[in-house]
C-alpha atoms as a PDB file:
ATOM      1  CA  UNK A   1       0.000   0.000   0.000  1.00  0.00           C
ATOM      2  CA  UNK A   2       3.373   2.607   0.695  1.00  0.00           C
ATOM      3  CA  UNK A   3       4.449   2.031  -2.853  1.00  0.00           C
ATOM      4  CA  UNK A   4       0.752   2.540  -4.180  1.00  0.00           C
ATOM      5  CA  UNK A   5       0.896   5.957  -2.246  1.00  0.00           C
ATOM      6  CA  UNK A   6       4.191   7.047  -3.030  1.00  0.00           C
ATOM      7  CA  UNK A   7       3.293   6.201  -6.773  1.00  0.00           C
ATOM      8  CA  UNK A   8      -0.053   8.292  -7.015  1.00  0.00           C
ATOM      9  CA  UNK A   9       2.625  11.029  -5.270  1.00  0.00           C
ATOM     10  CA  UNK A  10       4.757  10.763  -7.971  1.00  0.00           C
ATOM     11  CA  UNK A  11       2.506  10.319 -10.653  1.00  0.00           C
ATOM     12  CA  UNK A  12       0.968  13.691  -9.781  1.00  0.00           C
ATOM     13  CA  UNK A  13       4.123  15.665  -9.086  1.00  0.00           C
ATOM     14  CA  UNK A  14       5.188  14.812 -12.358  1.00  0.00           C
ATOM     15  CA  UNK A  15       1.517  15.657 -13.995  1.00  0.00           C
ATOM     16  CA  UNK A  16       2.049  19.055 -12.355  1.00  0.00           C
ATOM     17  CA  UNK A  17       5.371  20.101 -13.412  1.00  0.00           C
ATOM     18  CA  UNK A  18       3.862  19.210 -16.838  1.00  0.00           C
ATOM     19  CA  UNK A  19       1.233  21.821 -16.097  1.00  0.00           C
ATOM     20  CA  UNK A  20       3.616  24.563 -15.096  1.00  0.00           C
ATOM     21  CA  UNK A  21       5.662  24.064 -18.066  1.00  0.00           C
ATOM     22  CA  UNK A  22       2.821  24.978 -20.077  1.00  0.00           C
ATOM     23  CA  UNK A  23       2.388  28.405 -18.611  1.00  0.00           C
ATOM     24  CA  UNK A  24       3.164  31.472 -20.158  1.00  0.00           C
ATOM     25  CA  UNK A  25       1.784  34.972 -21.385  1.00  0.00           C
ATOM     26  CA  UNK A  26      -1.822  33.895 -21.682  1.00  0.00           C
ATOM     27  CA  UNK A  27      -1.917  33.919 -17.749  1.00  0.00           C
ATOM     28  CA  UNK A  28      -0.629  36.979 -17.029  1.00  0.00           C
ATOM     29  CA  UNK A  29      -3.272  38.056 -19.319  1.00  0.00           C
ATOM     30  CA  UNK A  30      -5.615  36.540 -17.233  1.00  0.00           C
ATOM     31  CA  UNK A  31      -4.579  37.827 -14.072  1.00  0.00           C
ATOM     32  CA  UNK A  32      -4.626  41.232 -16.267  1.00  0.00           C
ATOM     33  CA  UNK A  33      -8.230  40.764 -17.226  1.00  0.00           C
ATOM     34  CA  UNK A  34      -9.622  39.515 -13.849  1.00  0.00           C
ATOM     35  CA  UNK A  35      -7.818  42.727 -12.349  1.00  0.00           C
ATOM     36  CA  UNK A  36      -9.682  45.004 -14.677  1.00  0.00           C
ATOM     37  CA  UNK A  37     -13.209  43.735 -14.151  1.00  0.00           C
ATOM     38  CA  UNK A  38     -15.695  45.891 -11.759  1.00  0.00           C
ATOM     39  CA  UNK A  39     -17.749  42.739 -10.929  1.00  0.00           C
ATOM     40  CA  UNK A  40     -17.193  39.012  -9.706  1.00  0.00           C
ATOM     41  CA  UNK A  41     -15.478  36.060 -10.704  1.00  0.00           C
ATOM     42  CA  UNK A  42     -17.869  33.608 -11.398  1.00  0.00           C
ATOM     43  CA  UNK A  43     -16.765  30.020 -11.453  1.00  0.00           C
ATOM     44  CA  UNK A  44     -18.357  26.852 -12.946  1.00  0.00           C
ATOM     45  CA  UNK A  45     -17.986  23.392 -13.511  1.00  0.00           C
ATOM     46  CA  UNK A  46     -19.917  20.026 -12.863  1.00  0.00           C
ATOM     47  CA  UNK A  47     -18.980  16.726 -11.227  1.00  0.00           C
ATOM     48  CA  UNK A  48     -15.243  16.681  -9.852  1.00  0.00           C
ATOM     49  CA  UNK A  49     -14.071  19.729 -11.812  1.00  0.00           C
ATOM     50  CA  UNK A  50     -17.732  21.653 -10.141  1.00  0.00           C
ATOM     51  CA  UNK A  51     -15.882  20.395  -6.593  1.00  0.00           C
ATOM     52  CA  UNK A  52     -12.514  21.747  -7.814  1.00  0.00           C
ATOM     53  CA  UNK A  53     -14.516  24.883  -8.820  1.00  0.00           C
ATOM     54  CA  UNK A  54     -16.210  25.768  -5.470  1.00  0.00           C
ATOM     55  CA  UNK A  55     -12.499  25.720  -3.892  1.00  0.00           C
ATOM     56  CA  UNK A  56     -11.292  28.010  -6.375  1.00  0.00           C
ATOM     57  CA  UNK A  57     -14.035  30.424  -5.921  1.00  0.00           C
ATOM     58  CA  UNK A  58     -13.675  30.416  -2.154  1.00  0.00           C
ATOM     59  CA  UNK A  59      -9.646  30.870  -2.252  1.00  0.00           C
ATOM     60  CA  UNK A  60     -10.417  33.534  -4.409  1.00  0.00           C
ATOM     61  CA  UNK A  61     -13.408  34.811  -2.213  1.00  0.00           C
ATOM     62  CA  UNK A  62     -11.102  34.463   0.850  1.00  0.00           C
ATOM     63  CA  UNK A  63      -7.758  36.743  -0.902  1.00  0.00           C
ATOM     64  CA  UNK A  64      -9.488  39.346  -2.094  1.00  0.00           C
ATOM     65  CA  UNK A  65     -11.379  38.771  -5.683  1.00  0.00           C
ATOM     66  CA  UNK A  66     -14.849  38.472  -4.986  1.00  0.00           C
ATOM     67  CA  UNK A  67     -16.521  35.054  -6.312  1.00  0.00           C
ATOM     68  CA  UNK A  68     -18.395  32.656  -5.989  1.00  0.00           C
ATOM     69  CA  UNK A  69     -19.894  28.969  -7.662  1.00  0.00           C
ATOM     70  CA  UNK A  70     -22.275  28.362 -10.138  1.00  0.00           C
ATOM     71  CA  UNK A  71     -23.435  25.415 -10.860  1.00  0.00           C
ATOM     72  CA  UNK A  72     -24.206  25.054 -14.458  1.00  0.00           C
ATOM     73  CA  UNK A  73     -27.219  22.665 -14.478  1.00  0.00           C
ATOM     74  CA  UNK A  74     -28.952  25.257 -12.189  1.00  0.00           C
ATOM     75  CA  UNK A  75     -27.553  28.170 -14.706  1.00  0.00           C
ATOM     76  CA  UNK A  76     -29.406  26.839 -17.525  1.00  0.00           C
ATOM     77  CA  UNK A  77     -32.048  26.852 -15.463  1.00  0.00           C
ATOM     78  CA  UNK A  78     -32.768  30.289 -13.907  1.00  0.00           C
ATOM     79  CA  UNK A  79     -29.507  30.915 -12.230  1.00  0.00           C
ATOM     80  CA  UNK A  80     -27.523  33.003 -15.196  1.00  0.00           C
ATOM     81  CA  UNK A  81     -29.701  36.096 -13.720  1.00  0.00           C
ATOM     82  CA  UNK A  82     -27.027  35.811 -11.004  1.00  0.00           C
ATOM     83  CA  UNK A  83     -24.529  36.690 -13.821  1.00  0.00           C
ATOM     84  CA  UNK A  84     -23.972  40.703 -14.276  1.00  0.00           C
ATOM     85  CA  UNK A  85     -22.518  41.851 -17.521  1.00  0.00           C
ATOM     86  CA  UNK A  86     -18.942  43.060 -15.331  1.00  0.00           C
ATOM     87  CA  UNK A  87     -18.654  39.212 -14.274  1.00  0.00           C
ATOM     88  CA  UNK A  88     -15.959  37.547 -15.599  1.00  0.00           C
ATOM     89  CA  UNK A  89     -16.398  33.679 -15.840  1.00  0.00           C
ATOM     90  CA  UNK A  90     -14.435  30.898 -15.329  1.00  0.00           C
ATOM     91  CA  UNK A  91     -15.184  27.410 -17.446  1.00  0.00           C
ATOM     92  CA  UNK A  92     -14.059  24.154 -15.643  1.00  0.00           C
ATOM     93  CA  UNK A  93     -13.881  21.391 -18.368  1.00  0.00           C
ATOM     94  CA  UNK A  94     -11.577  18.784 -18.177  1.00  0.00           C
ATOM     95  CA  UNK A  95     -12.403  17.833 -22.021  1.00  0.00           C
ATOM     96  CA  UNK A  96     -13.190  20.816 -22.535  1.00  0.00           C
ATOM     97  CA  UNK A  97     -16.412  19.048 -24.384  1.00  0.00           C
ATOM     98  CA  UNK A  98     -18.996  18.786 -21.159  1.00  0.00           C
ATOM     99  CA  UNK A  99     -22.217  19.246 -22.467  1.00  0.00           C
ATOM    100  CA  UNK A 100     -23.940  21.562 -19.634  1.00  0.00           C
ATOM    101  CA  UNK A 101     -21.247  24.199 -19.132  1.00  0.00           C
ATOM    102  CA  UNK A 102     -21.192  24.122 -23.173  1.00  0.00           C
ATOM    103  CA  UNK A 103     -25.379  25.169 -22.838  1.00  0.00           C
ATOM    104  CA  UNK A 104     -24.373  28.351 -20.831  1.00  0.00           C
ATOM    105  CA  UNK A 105     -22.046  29.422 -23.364  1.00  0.00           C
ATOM    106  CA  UNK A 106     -24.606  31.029 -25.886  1.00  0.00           C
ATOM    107  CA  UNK A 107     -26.113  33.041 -23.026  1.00  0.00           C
ATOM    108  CA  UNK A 108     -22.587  34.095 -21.490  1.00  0.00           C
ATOM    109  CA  UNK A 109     -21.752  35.389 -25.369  1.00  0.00           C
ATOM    110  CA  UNK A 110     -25.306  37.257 -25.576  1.00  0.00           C
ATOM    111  CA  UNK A 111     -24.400  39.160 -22.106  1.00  0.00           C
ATOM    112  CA  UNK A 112     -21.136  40.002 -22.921  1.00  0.00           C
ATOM    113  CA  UNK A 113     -19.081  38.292 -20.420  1.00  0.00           C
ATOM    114  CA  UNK A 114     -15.317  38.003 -20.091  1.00  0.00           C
ATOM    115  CA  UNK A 115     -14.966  33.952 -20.516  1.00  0.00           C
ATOM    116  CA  UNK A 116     -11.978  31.825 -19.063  1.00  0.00           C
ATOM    117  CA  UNK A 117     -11.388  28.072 -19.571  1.00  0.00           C
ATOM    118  CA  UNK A 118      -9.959  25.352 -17.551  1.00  0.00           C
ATOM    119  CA  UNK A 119      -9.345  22.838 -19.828  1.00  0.00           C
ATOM    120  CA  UNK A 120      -6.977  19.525 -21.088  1.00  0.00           C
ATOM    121  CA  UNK A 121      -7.590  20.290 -24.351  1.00  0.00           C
ATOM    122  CA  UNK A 122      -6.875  24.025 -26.709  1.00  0.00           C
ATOM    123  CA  UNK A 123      -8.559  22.564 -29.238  1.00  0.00           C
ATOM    124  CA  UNK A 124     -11.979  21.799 -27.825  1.00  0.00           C
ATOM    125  CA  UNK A 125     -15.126  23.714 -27.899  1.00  0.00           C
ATOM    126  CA  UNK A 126     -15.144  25.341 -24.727  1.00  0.00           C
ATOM    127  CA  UNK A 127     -11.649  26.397 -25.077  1.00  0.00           C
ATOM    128  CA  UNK A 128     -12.205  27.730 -28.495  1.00  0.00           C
ATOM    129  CA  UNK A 129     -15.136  29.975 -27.239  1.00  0.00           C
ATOM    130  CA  UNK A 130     -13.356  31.035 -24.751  1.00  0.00           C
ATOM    131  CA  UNK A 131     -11.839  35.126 -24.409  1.00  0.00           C
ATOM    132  CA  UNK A 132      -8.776  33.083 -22.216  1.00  0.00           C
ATOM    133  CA  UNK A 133      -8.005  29.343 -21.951  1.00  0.00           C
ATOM    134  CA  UNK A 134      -5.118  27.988 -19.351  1.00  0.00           C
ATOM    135  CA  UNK A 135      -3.849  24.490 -20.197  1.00  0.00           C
ATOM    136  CA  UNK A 136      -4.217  21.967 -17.263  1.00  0.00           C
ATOM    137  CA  UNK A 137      -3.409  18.935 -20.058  1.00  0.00           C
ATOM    138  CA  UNK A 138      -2.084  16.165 -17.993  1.00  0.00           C
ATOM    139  CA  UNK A 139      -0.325  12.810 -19.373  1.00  0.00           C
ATOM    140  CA  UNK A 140      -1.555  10.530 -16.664  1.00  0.00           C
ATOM    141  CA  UNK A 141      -4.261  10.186 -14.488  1.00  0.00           C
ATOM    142  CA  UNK A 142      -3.274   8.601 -10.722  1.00  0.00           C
ATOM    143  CA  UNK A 143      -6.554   6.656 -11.300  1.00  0.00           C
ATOM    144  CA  UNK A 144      -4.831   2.575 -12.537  1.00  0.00           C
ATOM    145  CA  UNK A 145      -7.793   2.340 -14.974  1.00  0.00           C
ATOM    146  CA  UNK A 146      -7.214   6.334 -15.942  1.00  0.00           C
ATOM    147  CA  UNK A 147     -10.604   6.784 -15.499  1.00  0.00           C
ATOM    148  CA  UNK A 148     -11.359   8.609 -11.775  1.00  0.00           C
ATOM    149  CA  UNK A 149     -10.125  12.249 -12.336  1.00  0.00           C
ATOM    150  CA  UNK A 150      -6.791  12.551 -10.322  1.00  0.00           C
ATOM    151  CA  UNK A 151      -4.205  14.241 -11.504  1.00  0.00           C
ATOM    152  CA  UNK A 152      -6.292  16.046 -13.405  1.00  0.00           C
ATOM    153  CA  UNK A 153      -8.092  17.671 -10.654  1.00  0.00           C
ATOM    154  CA  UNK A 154      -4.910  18.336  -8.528  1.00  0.00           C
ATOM    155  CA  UNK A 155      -3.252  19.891 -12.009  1.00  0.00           C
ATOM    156  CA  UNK A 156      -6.510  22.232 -11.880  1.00  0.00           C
ATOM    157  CA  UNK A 157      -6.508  22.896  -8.451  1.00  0.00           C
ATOM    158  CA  UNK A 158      -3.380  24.109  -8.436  1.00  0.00           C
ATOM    159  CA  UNK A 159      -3.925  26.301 -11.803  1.00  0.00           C
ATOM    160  CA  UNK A 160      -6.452  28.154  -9.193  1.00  0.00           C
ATOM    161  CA  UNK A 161      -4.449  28.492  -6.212  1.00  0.00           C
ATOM    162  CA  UNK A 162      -1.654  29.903  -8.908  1.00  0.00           C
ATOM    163  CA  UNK A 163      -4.139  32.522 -10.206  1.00  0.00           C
ATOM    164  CA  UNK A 164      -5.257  32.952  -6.345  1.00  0.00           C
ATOM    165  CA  UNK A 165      -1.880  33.720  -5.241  1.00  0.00           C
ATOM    166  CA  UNK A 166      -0.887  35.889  -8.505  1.00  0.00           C
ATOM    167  CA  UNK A 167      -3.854  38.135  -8.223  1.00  0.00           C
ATOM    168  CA  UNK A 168      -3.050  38.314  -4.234  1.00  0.00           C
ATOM    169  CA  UNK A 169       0.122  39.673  -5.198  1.00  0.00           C
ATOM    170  CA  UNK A 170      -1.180  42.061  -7.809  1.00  0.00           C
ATOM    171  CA  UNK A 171      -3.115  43.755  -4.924  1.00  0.00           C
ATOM    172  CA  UNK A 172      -0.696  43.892  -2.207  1.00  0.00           C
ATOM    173  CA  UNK A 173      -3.098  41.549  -0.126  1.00  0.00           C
ATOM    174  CA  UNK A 174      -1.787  41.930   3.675  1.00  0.00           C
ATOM    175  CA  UNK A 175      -2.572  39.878   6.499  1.00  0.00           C
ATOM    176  CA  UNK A 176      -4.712  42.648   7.812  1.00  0.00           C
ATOM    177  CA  UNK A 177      -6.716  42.378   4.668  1.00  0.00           C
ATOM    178  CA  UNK A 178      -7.256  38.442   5.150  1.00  0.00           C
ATOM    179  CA  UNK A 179      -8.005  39.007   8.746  1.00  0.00           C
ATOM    180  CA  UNK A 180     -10.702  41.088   7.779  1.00  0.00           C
ATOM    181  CA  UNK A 181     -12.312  38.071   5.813  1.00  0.00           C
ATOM    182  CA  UNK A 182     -11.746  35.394   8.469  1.00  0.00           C
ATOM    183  CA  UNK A 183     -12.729  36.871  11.629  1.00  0.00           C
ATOM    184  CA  UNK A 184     -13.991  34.110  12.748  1.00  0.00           C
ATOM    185  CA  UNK A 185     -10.242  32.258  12.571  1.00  0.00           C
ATOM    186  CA  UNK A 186      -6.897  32.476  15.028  1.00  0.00           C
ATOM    187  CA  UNK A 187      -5.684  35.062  12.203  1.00  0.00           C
ATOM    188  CA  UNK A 188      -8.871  37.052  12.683  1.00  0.00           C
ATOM    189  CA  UNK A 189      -9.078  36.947  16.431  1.00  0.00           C
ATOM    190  CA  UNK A 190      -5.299  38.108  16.634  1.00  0.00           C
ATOM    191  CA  UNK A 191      -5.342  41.366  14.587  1.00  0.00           C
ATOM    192  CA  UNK A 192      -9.084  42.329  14.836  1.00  0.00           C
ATOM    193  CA  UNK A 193      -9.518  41.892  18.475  1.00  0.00           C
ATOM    194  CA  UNK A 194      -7.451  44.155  21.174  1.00  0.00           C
ATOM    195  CA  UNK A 195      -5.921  43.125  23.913  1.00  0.00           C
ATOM    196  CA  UNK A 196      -8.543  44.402  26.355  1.00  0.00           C
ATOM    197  CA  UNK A 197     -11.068  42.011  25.266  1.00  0.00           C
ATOM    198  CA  UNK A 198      -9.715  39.194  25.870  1.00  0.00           C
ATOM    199  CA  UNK A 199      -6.992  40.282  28.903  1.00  0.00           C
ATOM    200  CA  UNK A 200      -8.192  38.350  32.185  1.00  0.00           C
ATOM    201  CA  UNK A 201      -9.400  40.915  34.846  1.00  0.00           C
ATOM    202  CA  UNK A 202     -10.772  38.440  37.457  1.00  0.00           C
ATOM    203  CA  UNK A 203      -8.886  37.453  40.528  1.00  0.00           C
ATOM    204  CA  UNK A 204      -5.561  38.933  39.229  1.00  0.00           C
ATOM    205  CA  UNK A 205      -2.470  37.774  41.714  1.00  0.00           C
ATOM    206  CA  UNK A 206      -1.424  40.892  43.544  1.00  0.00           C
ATOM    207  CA  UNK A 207       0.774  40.489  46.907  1.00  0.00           C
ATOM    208  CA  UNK A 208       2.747  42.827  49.270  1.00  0.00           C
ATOM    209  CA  UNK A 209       6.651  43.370  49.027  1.00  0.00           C
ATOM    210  CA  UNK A 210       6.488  42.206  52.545  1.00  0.00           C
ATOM    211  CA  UNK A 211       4.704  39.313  52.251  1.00  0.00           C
ATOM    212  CA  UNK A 212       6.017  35.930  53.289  1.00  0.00           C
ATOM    213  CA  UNK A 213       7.744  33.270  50.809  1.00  0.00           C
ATOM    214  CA  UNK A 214       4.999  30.688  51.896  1.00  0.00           C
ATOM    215  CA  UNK A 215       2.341  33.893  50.762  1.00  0.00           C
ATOM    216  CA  UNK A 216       4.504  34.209  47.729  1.00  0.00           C
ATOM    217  CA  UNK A 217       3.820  30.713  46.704  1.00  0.00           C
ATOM    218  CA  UNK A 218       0.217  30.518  47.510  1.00  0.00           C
ATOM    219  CA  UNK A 219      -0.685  33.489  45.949  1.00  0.00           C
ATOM    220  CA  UNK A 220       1.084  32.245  42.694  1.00  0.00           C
ATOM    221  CA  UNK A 221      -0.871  28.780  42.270  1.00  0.00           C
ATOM    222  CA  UNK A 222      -4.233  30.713  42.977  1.00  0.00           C
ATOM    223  CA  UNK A 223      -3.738  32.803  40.639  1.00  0.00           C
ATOM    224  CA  UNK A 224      -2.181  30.335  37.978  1.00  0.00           C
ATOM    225  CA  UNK A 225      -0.703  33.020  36.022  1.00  0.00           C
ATOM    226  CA  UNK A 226       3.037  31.978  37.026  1.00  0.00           C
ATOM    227  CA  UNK A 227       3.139  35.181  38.562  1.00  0.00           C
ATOM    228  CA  UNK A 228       2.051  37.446  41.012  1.00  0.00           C
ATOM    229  CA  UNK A 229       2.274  41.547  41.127  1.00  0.00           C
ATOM    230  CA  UNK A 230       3.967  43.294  43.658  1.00  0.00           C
ATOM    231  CA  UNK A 231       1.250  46.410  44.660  1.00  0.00           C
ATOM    232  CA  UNK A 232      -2.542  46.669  44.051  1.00  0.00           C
ATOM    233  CA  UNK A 233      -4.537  47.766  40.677  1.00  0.00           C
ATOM    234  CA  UNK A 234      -3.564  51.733  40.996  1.00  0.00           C
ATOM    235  CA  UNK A 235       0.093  51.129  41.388  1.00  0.00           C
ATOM    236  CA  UNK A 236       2.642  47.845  40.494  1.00  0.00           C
ATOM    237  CA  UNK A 237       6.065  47.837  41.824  1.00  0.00           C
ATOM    238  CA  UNK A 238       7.028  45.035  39.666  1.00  0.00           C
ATOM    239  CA  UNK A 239       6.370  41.360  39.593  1.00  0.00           C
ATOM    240  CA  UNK A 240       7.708  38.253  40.340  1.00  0.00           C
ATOM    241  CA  UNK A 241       7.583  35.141  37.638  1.00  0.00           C
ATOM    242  CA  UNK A 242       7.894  31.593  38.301  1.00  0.00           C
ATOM    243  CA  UNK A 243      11.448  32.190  36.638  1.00  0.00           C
ATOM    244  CA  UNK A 244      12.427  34.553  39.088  1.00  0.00           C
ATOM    245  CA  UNK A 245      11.392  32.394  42.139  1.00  0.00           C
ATOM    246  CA  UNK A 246      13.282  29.292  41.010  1.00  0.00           C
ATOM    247  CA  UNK A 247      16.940  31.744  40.077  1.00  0.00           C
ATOM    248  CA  UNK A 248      15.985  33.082  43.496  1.00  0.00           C
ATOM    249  CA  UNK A 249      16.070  29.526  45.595  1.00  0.00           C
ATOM    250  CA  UNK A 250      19.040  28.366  42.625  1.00  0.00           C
ATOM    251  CA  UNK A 251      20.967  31.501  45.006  1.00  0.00           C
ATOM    252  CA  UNK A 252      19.876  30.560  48.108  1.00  0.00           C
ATOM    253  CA  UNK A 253      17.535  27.266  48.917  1.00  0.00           C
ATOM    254  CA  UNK A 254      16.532  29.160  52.690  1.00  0.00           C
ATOM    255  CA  UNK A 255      13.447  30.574  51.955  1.00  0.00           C
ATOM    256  CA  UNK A 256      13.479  32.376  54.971  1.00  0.00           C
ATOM    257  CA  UNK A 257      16.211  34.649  53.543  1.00  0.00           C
ATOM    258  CA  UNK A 258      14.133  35.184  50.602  1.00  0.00           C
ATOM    259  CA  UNK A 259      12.491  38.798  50.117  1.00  0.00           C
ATOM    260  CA  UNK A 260       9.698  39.593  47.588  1.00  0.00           C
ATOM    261  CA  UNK A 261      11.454  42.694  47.106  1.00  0.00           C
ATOM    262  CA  UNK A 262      15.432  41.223  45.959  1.00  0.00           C
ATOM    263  CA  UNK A 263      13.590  38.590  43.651  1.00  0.00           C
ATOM    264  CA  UNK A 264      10.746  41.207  41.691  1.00  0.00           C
ATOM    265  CA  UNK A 265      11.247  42.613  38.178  1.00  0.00           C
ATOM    266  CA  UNK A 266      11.184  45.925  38.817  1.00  0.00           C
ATOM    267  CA  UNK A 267      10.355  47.172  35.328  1.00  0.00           C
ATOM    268  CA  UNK A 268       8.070  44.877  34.084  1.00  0.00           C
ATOM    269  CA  UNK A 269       6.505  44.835  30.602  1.00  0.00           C
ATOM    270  CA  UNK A 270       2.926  46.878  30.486  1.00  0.00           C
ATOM    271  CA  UNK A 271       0.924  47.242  27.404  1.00  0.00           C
ATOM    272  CA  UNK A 272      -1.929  49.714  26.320  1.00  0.00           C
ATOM    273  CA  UNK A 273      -5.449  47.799  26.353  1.00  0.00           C
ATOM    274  CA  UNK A 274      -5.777  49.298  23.019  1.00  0.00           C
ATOM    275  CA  UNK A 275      -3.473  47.262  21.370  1.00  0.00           C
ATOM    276  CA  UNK A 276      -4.619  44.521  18.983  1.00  0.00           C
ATOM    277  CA  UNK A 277      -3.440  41.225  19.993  1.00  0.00           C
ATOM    278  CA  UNK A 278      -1.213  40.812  17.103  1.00  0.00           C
ATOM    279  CA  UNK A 279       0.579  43.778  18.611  1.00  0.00           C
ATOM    280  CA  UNK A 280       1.015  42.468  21.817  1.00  0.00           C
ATOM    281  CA  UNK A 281       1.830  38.812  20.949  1.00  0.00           C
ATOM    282  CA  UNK A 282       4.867  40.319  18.612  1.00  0.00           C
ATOM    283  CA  UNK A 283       5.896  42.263  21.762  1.00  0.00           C
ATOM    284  CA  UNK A 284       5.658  39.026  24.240  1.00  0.00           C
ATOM    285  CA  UNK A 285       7.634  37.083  21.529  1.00  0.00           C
ATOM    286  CA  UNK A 286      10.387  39.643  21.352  1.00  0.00           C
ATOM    287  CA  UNK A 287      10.708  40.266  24.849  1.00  0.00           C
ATOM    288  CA  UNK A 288      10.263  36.040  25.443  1.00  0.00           C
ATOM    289  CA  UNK A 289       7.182  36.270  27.659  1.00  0.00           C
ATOM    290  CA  UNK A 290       4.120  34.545  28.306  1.00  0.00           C
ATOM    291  CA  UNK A 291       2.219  36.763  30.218  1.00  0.00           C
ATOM    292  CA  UNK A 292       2.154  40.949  29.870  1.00  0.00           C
ATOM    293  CA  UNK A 293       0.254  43.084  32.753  1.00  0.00           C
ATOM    294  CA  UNK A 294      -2.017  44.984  30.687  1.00  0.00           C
ATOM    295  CA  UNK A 295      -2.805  49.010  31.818  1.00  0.00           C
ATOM    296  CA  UNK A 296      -0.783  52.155  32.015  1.00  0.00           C
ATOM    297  CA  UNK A 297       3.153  51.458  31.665  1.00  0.00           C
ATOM    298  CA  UNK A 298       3.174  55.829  32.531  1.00  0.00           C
ATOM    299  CA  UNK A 299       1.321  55.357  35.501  1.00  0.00           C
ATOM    300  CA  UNK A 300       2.547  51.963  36.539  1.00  0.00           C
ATOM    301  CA  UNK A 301      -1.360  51.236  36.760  1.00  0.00           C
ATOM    302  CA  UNK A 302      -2.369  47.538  35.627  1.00  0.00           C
ATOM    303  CA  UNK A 303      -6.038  46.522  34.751  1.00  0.00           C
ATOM    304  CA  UNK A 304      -5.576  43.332  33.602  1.00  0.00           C
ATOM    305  CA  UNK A 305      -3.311  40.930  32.459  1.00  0.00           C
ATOM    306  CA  UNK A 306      -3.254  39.035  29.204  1.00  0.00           C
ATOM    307  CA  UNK A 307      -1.488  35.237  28.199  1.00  0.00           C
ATOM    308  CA  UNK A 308       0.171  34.470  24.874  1.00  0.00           C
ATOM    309  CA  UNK A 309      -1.760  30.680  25.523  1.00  0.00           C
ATOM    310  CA  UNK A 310      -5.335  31.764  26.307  1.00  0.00           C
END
């Protein structure tokens, strides 16, 4: 079963470095045209290459070109008033010869749409009424009776994700532009949401300089911050880490010698609530922290505190 697996691998690999030696000017004229449209990219395709499609359309969706998935059975049936004259459309055809995204074609010409084809073949009739065709012509299918669409599918997958990432670049798509379409998502939650919405303000670890070692250490594991702050909410004189209570007892193992105030950080790192958590993460990663206090670094005030691993 490995050597069935690592031959489907290679089989594949080689069907897409087929594929890429294909491509030339006719897709950055492409990229050009999708660029220069005022409307969507519409994508269709039925069976396998319709499945291929919808991923397309939602990379695409996802890195700035609007899209989305047609099918073309329910085109030919209602759907093409979904299709404005500023939509550009994408053909998925393997053959290049599949009868209902041919039956759209007529209509698509009438409304004066920009048409692109997916297909194995230049020379079929999709590709020939086509404004732009890409070549996805494979040699081999995966498939041992060449039948099930394999290679052929991953060879126009990856034609989309190419056009995806090529059209990403022509826009200068940033992260804060795909955070903005995946709030929802670690990506989104780190650069939409600031710091002071999701800082913990409850039962926060504060203890006295003068406090006891045995306080020290039962004021850490309540709080289960691995740390505690030295002062109240209006004014921190610094903190002490789990780090800084182990170096302390590497120096000297009687506790009783131990003083909140020789093992504290006296400058510890305070961020603005304000900041978005991308911010603050970069910051934490730079200075090699888990855990920032979270107020007014000025005023030495804290109102929170907020965990790389929440």
């Amino acid at each position: 079963m490995k050597d069935i697996a690592k031959k489907v691998f290679a089989i594949e690999i080689e069907s897409l470095q087929q594929v890429a030696s294909l491509i030339d000017d006719e897709f950055n004229r492409v990229v050009n045209a999708i660029l220069n449209i005022t409307g969507k990219v519409i994508i269709t395709g039925i069976g396998k290459s319709g499945l291929i499609g919808k991923k397309i359309s939602a990379t695409l969706s996802s890195t700035g070109t609007p899209s989305f998935f047609l099918h073309p059975g329910e085109a030919f049936h209602g759907d093409l008033g979904m299709v404005g004259t500023d939509d550009v459309i994408i053909l998925i055809s393997y053959s290049g010869e599949t009868d209902e995204v041919l039956k759209i074609i007529p209509f698509l010409k009438w409304n004066k749409n920009l048409i692109i084809s997916f297909t194995g073949n230049p020379n079929s009739t999709i590709a020939k009424n086509s404004d732009h065709h890409l070549n996805i012509n494979i040699t081999t299918e995966a498939c041992p009776l060449a039948l099930a669409p394999t290679s052929s599918t991953t060879a126009t997958l990856v034609m989309g994700d190419a056009l995806a990432v090529a059209l990403m670049e022509s826009r200068q798509f940033q992260q804060e532009d795909f955070a903005r379409f995946h709030p929802g998502g670690n990506l989104g939650r780190k650069m939409l949401a600031k710091v002071k919405d999701l800082m913990r303000t409850d039962n926060l670890p504060f203890i006295n300089k003068d406090a006891s070692f045995t306080e020290l250490l039962l004021r850490m594991s309540e709080g289960r911050l691995g740390m505690v702050m030295v002062g109240n909410t209006d004014y921190i004189d610094g903190v002490v880490t789990d780090g800084d209570l182990r170096r302390a007892l590497v120096r000297n193992t009687d506790t009783s010698q131990l003083s909140i105030d020789e093992m504290m950080t006296r400058e510890p790192v305070i961020i603005d609530g304000e900041e978005f958590i991308n911010q603050a993460e970069n910051l934490m990663m730079e200075k090699k922290i888990a855990t920032v206090l979270v107020g007014s670094t000025s005023k030495r005030k804290v109102n929170g505190v907020y965990q790389i691993y929440n």
